[in-house]
C-alpha atoms as a PDB file:
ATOM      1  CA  UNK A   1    -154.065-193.543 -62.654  1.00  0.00           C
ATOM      2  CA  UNK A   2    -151.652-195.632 -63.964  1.00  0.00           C
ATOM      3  CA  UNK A   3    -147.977-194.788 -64.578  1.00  0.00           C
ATOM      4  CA  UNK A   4    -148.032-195.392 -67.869  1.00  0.00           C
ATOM      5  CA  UNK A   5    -151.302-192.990 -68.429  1.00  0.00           C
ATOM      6  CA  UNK A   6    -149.590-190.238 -66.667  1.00  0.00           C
ATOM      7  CA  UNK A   7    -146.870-190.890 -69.081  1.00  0.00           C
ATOM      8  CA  UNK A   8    -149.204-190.664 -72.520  1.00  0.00           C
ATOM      9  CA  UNK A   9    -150.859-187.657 -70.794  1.00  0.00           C
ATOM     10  CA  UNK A  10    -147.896-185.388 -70.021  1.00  0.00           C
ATOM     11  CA  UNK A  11    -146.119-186.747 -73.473  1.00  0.00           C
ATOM     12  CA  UNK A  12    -149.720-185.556 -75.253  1.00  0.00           C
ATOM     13  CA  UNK A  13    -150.073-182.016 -73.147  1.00  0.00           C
ATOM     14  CA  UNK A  14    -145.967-181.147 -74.033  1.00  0.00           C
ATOM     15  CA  UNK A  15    -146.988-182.262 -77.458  1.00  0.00           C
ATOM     16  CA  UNK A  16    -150.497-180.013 -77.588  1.00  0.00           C
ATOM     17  CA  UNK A  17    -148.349-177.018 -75.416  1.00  0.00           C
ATOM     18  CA  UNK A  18    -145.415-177.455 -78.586  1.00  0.00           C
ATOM     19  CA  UNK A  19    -147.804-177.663 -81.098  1.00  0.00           C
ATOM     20  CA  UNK A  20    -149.112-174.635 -80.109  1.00  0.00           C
ATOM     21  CA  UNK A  21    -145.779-172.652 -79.193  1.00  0.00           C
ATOM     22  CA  UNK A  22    -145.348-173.693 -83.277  1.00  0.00           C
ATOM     23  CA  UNK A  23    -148.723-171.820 -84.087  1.00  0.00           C
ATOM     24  CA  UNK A  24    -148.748-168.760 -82.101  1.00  0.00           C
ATOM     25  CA  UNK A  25    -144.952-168.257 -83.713  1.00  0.00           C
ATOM     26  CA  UNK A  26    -145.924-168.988 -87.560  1.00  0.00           C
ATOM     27  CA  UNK A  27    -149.350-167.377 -86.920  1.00  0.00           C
ATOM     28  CA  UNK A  28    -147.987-163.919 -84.689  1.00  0.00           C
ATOM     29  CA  UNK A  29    -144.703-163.634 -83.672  1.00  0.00           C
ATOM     30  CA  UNK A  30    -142.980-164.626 -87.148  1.00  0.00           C
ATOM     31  CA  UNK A  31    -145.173-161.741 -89.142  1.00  0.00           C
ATOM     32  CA  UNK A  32    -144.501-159.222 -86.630  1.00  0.00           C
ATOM     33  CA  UNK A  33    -141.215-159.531 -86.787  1.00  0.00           C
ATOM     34  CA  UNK A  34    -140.987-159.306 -90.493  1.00  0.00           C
ATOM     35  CA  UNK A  35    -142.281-156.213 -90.047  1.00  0.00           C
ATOM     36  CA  UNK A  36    -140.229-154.995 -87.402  1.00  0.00           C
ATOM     37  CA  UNK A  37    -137.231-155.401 -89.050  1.00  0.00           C
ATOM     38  CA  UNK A  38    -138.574-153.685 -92.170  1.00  0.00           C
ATOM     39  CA  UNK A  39    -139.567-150.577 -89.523  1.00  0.00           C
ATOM     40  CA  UNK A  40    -136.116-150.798 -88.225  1.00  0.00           C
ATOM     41  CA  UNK A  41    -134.647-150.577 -91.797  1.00  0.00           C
ATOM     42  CA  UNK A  42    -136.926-147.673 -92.717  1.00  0.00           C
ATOM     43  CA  UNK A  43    -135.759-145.623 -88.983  1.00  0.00           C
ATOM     44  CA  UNK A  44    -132.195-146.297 -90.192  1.00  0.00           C
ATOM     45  CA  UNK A  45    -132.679-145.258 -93.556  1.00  0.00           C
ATOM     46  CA  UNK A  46    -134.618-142.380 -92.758  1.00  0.00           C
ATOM     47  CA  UNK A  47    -132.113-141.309 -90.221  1.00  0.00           C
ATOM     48  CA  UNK A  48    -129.234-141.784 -92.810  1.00  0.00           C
ATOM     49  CA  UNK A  49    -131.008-139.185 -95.446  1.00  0.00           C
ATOM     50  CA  UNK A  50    -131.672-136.605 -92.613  1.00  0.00           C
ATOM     51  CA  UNK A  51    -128.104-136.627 -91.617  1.00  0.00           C
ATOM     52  CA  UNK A  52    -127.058-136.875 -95.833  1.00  0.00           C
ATOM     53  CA  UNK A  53    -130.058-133.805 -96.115  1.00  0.00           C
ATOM     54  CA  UNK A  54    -128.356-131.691 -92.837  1.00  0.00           C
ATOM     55  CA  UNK A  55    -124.696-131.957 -93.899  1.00  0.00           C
ATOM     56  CA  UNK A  56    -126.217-130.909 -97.909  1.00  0.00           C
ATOM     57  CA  UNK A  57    -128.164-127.967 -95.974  1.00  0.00           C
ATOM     58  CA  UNK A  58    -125.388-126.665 -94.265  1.00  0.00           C
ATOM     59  CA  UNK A  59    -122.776-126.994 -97.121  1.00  0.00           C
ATOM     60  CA  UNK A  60    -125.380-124.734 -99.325  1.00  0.00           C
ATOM     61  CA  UNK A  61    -125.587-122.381 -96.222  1.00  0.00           C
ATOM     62  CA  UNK A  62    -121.992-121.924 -96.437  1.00  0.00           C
ATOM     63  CA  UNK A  63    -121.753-121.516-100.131  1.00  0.00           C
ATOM     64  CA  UNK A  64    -124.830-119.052-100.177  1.00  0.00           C
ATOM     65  CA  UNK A  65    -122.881-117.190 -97.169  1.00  0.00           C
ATOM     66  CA  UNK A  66    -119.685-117.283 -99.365  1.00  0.00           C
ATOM     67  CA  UNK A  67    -121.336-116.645-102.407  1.00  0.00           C
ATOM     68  CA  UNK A  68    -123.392-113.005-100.599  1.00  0.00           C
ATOM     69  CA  UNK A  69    -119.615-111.505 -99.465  1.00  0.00           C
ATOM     70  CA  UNK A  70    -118.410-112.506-102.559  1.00  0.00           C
ATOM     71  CA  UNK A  71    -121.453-110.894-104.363  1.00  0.00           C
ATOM     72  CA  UNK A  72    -121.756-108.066-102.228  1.00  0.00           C
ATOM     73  CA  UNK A  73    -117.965-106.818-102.677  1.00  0.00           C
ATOM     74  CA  UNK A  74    -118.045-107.284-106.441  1.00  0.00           C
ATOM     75  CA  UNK A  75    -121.038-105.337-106.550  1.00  0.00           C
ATOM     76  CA  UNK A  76    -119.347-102.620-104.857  1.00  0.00           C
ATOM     77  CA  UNK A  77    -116.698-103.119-106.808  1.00  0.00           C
ATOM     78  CA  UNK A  78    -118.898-103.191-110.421  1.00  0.00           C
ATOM     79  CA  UNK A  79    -120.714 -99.882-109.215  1.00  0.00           C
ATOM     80  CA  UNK A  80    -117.427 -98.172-108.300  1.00  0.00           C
ATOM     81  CA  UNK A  81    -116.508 -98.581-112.176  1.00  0.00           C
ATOM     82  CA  UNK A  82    -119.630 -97.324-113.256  1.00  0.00           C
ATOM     83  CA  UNK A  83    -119.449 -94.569-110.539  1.00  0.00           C
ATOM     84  CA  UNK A  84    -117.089 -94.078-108.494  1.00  0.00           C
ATOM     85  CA  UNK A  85    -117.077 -93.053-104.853  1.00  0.00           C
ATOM     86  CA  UNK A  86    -114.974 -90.125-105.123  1.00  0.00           C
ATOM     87  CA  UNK A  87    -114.331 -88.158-107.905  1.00  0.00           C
ATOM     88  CA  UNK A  88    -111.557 -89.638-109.889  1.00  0.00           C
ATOM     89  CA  UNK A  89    -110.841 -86.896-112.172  1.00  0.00           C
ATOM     90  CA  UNK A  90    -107.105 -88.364-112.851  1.00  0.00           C
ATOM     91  CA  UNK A  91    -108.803 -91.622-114.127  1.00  0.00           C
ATOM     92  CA  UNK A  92    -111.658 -90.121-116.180  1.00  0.00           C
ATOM     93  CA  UNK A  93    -109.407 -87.925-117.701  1.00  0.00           C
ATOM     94  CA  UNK A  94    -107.017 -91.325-117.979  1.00  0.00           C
ATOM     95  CA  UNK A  95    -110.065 -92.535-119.518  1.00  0.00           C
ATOM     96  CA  UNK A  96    -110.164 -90.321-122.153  1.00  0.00           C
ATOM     97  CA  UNK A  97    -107.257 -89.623-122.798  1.00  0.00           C
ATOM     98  CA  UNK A  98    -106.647 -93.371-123.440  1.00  0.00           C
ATOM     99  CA  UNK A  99    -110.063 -93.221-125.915  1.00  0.00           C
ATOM    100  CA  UNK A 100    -108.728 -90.499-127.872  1.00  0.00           C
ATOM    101  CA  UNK A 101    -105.287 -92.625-128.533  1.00  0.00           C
ATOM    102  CA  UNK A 102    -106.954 -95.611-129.266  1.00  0.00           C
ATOM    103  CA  UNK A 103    -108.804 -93.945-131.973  1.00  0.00           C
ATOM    104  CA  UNK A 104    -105.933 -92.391-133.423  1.00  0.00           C
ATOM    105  CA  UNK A 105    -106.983 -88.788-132.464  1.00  0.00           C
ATOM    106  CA  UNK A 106    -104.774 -86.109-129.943  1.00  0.00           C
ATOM    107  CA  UNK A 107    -106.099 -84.786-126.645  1.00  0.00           C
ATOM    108  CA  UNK A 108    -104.718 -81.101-127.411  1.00  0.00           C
ATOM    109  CA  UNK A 109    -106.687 -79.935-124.237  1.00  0.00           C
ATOM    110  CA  UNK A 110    -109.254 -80.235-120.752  1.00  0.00           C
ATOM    111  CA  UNK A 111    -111.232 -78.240-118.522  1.00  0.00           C
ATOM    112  CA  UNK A 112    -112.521 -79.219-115.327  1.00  0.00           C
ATOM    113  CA  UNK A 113    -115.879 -77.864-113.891  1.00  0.00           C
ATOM    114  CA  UNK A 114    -117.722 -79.299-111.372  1.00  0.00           C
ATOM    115  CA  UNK A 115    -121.781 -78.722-111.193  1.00  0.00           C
ATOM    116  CA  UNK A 116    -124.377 -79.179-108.113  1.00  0.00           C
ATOM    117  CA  UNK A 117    -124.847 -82.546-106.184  1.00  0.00           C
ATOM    118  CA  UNK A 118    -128.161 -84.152-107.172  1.00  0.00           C
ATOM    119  CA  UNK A 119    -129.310 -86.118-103.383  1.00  0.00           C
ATOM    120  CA  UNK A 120    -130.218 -89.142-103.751  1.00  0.00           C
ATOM    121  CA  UNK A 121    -133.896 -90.377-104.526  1.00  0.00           C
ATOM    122  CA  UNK A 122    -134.199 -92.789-101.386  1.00  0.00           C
ATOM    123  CA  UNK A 123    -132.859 -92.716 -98.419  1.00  0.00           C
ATOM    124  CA  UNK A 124    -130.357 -95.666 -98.839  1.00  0.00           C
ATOM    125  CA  UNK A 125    -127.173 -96.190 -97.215  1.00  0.00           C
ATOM    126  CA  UNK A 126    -124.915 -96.470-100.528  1.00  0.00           C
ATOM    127  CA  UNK A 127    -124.237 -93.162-101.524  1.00  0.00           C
ATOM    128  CA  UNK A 128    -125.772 -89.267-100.651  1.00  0.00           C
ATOM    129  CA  UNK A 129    -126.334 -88.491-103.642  1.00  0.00           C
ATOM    130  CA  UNK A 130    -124.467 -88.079-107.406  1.00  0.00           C
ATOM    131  CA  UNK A 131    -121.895 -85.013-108.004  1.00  0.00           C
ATOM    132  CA  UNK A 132    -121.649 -84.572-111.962  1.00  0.00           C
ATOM    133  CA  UNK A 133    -117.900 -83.317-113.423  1.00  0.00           C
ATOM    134  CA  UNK A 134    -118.376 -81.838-116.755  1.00  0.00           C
ATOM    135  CA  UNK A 135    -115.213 -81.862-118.737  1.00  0.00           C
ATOM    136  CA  UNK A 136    -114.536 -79.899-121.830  1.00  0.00           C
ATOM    137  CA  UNK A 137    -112.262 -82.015-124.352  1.00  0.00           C
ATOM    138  CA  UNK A 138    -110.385 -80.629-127.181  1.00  0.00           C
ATOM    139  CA  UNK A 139    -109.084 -83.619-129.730  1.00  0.00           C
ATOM    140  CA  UNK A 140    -108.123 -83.203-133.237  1.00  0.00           C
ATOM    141  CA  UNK A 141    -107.702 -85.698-135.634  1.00  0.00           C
ATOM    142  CA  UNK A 142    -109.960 -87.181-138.324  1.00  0.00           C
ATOM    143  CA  UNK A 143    -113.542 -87.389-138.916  1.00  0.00           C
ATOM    144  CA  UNK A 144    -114.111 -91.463-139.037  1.00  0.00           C
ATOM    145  CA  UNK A 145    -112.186 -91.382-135.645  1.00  0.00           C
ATOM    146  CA  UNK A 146    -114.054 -88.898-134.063  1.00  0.00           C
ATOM    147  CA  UNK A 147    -117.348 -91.272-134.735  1.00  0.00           C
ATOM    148  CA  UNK A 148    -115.564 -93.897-133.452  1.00  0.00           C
ATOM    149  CA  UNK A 149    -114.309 -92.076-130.255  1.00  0.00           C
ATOM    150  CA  UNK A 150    -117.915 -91.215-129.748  1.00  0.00           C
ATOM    151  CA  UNK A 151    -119.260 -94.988-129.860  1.00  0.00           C
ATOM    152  CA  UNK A 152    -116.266 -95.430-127.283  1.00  0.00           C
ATOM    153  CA  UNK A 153    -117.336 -93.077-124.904  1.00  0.00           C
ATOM    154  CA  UNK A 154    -120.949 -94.184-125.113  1.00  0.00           C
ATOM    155  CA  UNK A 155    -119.579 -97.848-123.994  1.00  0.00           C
ATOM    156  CA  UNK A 156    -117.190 -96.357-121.477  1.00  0.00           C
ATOM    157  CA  UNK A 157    -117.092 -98.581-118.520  1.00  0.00           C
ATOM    158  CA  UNK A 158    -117.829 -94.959-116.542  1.00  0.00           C
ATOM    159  CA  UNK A 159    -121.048 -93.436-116.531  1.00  0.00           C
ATOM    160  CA  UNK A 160    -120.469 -90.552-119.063  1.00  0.00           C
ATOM    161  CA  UNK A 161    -122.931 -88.118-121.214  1.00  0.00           C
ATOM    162  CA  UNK A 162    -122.145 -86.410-124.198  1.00  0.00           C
ATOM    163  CA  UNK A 163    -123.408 -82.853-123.594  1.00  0.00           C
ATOM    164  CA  UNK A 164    -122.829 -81.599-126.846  1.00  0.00           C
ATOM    165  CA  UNK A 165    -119.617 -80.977-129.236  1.00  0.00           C
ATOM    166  CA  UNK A 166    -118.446 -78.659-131.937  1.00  0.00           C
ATOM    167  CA  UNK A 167    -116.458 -80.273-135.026  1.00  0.00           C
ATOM    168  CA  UNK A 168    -114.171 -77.226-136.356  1.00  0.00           C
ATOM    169  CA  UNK A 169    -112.460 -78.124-139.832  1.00  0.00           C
ATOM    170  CA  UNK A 170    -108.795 -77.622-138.940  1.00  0.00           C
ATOM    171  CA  UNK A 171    -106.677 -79.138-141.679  1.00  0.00           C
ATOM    172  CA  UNK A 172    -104.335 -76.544-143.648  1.00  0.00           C
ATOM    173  CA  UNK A 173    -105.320 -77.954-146.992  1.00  0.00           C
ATOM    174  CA  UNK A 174    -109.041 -77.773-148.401  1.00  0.00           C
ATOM    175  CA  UNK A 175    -108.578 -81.991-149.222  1.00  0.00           C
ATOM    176  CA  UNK A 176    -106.925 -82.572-145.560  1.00  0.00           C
ATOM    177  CA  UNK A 177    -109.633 -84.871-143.382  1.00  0.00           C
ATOM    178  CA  UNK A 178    -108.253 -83.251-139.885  1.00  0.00           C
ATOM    179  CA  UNK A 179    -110.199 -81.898-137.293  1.00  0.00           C
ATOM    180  CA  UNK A 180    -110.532 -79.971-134.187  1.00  0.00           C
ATOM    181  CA  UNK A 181    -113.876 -80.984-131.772  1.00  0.00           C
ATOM    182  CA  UNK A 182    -114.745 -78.970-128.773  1.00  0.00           C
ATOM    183  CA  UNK A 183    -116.684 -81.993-126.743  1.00  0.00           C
ATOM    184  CA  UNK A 184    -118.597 -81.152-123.974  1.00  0.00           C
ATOM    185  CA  UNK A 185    -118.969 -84.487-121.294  1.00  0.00           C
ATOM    186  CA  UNK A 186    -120.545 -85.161-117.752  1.00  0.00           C
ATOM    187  CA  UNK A 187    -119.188 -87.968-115.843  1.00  0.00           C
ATOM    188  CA  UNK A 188    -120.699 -88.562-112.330  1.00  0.00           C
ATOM    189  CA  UNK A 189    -119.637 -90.103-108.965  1.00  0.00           C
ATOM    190  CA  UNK A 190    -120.889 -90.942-105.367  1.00  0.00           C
ATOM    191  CA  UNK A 191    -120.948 -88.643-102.500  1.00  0.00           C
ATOM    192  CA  UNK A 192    -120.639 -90.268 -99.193  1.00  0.00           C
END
């Protein structure tokens, strides 16, 4: 073969070897790789929300943690207004007597007694049972306070039951709206 053919040949396999270089790159290589950078976009984004999803998880961990103490001792704290874990009897009586004034009536006198524990119906952890103090009021003043001292102690922040009362007509003059009321009350509170 001639120089010159061995030219044209090698000039026409480099062209036929480019040619198809150019083919199996438009036809495989350039797809694919479309793809894998699309893959490598979704791996990164995916990655990006865990770690954004993780750090939110945690943060609502902490909060929830925060938020149970939190609950927890103001519970305690709610119930131990309601009924308290001792007995209290200076602020019941506090209580009261603090009623009575706000209603425009006098606390003339109290009696203390204290009745039988009641246990508790399950067998939880908070409290042994309920002790009950029954306290006998005397208050004198008039009638449309009395009601009203009534309605306060039914709304009491304390747990408190009117056992029963006695409305004695007190005032000197016939026309005079004063009175005397024996009241009979049980307030309760939490035996450890």
């Amino acid at each position: 073969m001639k120089a010159t053919t061995k030219r044209i040949l090698s000039i026409m396999v480099s062209a036929i070897l480019l040619i198809a270089a150019v083919v199996v790159y438009v036809q495989f290589i350039k797809p694919e790789y479309s793809n894998i950078q699309n893959m490598r976009g979704e791996i990164a984004y995916q990655q990006s929300l865990l770690v954004n999803q993780s750090h939110a998880v945690s943060q609502v961990q902490n909060l929830i943690g925060q938020l149970q103490d939190q609950n927890v001792a103001n519970f305690q704290n709610q119930i131990s207004l309601v009924l308290p874990a001792t007995e209290s009897v200076p602020q019941a009586l506090g209580q009261y007597q603090a009623i009575a004034q706000a209603n425009g009536l006098t606390l003339q006198s109290a009696n203390l007694n204290y009745l039988a524990v009641k246990p508790a119906a399950s067998n939880s952890n908070l409290a042994k049972g309920a002790g009950t103090e029954r306290f006998q009021l005397k208050v004198f003043g008039p009638y449309a306070a009395m009601k009203t001292f009534f309605q306060n102690l039914e709304t009491n922040v304390r747990l408190t039951d009117l056992v029963s009362f006695k409305i004695i007509h007190s005032g000197a003059q016939p026309n005079q709206d004063l009175y005397t009321t024996d009241i009979v009350v049980d307030t309760y509170y939490q035996t450890q």
